[in-house]
Protein backbone atom coordinates (compact mmCIF):
# COMPACT_ATOMS: atom_id res chain seq x y z
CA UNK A 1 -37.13 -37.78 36.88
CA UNK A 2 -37.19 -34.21 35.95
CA UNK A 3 -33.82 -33.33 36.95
CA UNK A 4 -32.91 -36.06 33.81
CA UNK A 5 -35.17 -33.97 31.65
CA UNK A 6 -34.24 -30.68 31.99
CA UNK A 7 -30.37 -32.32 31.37
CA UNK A 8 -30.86 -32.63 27.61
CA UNK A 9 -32.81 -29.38 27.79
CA UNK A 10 -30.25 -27.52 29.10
CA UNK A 11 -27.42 -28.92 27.23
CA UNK A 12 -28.82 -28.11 23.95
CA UNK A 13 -29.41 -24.79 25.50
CA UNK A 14 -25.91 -24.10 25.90
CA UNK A 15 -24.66 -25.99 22.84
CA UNK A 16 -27.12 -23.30 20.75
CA UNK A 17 -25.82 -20.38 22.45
CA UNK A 18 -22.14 -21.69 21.99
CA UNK A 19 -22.92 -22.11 18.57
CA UNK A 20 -24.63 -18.71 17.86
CA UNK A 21 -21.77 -16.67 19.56
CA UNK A 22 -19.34 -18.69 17.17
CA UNK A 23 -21.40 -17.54 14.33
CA UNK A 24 -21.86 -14.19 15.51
CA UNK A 25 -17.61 -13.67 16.06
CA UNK A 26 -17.65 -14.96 12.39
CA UNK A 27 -19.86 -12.58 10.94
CA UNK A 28 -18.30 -9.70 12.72
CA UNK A 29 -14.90 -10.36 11.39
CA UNK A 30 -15.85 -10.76 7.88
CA UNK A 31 -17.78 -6.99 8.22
CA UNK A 32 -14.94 -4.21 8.41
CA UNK A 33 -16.05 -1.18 9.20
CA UNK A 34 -14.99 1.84 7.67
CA UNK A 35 -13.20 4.87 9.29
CA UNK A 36 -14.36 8.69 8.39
CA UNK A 37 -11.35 9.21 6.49
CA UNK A 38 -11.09 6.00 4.72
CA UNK A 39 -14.67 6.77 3.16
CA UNK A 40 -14.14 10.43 2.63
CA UNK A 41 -11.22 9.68 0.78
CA UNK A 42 -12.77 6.70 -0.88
CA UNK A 43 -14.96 8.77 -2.67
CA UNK A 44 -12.46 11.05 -3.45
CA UNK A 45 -10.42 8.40 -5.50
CA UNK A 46 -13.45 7.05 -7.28
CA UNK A 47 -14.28 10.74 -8.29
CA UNK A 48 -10.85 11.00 -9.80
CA UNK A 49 -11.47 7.57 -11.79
CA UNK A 50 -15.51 8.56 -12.67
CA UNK A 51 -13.80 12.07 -13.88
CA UNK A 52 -11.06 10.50 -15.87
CA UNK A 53 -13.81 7.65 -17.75
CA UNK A 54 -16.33 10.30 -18.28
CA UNK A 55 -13.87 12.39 -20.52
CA UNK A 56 -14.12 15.29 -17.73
CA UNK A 57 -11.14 17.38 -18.28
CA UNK A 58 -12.55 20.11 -15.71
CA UNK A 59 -13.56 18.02 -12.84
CA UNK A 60 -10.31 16.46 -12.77
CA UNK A 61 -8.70 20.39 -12.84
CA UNK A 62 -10.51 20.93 -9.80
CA UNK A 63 -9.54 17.93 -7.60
CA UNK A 64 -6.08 18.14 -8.71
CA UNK A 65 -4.05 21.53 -7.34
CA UNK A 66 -2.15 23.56 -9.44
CA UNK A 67 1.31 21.83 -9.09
CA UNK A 68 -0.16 18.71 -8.66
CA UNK A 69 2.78 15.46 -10.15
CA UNK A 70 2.54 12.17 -10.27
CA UNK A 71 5.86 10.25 -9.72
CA UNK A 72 6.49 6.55 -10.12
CA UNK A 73 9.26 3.93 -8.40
CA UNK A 74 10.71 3.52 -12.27
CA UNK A 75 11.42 6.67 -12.96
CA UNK A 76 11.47 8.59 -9.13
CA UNK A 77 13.54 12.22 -10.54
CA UNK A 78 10.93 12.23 -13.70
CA UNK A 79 7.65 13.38 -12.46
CA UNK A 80 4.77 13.37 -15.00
CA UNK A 81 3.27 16.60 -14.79
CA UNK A 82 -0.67 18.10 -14.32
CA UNK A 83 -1.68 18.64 -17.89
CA UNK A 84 0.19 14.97 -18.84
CA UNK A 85 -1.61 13.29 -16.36
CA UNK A 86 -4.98 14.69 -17.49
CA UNK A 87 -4.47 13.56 -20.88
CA UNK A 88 -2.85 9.94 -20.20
CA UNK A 89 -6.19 9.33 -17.78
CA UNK A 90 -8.37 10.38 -20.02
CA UNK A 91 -6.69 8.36 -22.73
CA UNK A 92 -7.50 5.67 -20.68
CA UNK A 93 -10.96 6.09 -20.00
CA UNK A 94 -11.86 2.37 -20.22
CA UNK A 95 -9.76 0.97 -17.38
CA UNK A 96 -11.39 0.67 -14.41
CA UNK A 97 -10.44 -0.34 -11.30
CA UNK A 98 -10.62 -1.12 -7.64
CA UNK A 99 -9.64 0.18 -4.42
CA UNK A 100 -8.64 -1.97 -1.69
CA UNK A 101 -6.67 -2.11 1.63
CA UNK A 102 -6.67 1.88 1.99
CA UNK A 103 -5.12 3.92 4.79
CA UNK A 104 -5.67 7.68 5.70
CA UNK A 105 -3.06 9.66 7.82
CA UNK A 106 -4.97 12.65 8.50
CA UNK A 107 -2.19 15.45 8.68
CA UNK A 108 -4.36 18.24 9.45
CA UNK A 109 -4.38 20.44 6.35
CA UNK A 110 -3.19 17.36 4.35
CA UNK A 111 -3.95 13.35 4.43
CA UNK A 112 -1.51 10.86 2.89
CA UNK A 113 -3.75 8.64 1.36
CA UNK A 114 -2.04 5.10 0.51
CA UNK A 115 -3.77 1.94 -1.49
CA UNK A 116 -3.86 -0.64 -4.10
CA UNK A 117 -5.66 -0.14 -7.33
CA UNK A 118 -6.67 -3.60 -8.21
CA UNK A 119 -6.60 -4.04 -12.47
CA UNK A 120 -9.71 -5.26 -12.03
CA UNK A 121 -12.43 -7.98 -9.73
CA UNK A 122 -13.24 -11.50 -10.27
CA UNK A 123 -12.49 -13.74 -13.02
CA UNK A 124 -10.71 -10.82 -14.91
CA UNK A 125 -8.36 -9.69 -12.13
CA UNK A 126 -5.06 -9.67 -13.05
CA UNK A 127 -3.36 -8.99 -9.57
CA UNK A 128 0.33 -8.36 -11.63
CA UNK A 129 -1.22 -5.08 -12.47
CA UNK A 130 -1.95 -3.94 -9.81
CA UNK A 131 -0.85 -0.99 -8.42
CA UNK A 132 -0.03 0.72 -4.92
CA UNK A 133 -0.51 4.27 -4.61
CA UNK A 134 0.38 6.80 -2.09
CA UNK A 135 -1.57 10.13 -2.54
CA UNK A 136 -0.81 13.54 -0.92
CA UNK A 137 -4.26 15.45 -0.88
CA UNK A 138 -4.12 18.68 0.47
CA UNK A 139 -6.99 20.85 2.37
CA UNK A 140 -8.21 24.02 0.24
CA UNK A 141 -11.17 25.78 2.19
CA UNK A 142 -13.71 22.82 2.37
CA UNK A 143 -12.37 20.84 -0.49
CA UNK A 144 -9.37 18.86 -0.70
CA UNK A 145 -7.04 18.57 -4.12
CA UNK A 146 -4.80 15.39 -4.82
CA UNK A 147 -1.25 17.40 -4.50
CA UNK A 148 1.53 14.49 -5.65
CA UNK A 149 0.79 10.53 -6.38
CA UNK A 150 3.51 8.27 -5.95
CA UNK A 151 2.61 4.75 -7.81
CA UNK A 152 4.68 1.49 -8.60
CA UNK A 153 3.45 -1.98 -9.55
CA UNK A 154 2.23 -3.68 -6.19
CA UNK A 155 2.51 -7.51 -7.75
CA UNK A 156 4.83 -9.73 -6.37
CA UNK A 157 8.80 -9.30 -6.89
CA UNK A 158 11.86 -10.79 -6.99
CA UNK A 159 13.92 -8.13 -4.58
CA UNK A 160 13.33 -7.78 -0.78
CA UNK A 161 12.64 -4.05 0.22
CA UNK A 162 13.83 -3.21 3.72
CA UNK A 163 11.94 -3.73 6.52
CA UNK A 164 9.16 -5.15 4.67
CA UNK A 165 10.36 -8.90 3.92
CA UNK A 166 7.40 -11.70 3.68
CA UNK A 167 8.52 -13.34 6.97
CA UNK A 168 7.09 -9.59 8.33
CA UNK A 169 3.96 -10.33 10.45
CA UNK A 170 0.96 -9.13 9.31
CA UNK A 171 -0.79 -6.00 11.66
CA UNK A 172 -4.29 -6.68 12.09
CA UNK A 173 -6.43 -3.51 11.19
CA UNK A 174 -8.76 -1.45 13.45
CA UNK A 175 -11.75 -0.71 12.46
């Protein structure tokens, strides 16, 4: 008789610990963890965009280097230069953004820096503004400068790029 009640016991037991691992693999997956780089880098970028909506021309002199140029898929042979840059982002000192799906490639004395600025989170995101941008930040004693920014609209399009078409599978991240 207590080989019948220690069957139910032990049952449950299991089912529970089933259960809790199930929960556990679900709560792991939905926590990515950050790399070094990803989060140095991170707060690099939100520097720039804290700079730029605080009207601080001289912060953003010193995290940009002396040649630094932006240049953009729609016009690719017209780079927008330092002192333009400055003045279009602090023109635009209300926009904010986010930053989402980055990726560091630490180069040694530079890092190519690649992500999408989303327009904006929640109900007010409007993911057709969005843009992806590659940075180029460069090592200068124990600082690092933003060098050359490629952007171009990261929404959805009507053209098939090379090697990336939507049937391409999708690399899962480590973290």
């Amino acid at each position: 008789m207590r080989k019948r009640s220690a069957l139910p016991f032990a049952f449950l037991l299991v089912l529970a610990s089933s259960f809790s691992m199930a929960v556990d693999e679900k709560a792991q997956t939905r926590i990515p963890t950050v790399t070094r780089w990803v989060k140095v880098f991170t707060e690099r970028e939100l520097a720039l965009q804290s700079s730029a909506r605080a009207g601080d021309e001289a912060a953003l002199q010193t995290m940009l280097a002396d040649d630094f140029e932006m240049r953009t898929g729609v016009m690719p042979a017209n780079p927008t230069p330092k002192a333009e840059w400055i003045r279009q982002s602090l023109q635009q000192r209300d926009a904010s953004f986010a930053i989402e799906q980055m990726a560091v490639h630490d180069l040694g004395d530079q890092a190519v820096v690649s992500f999408r600025e989303a327009s904006s989170t929640g109900a007010n995101r409007t993911p057709a503004r969005d843009i992806f941008v590659v940075d180029v930040w460069t090592r200068a004693g124990d600082e690092w400068r933003l060098a050359i920014r490629y952007a171009s609209p990261a929404g959805s399009s009507d053209f098939v790029i090379p090697g990336a078409t939507p049937e391409s599978r999708i690399i899962q991240k480590k973290y």
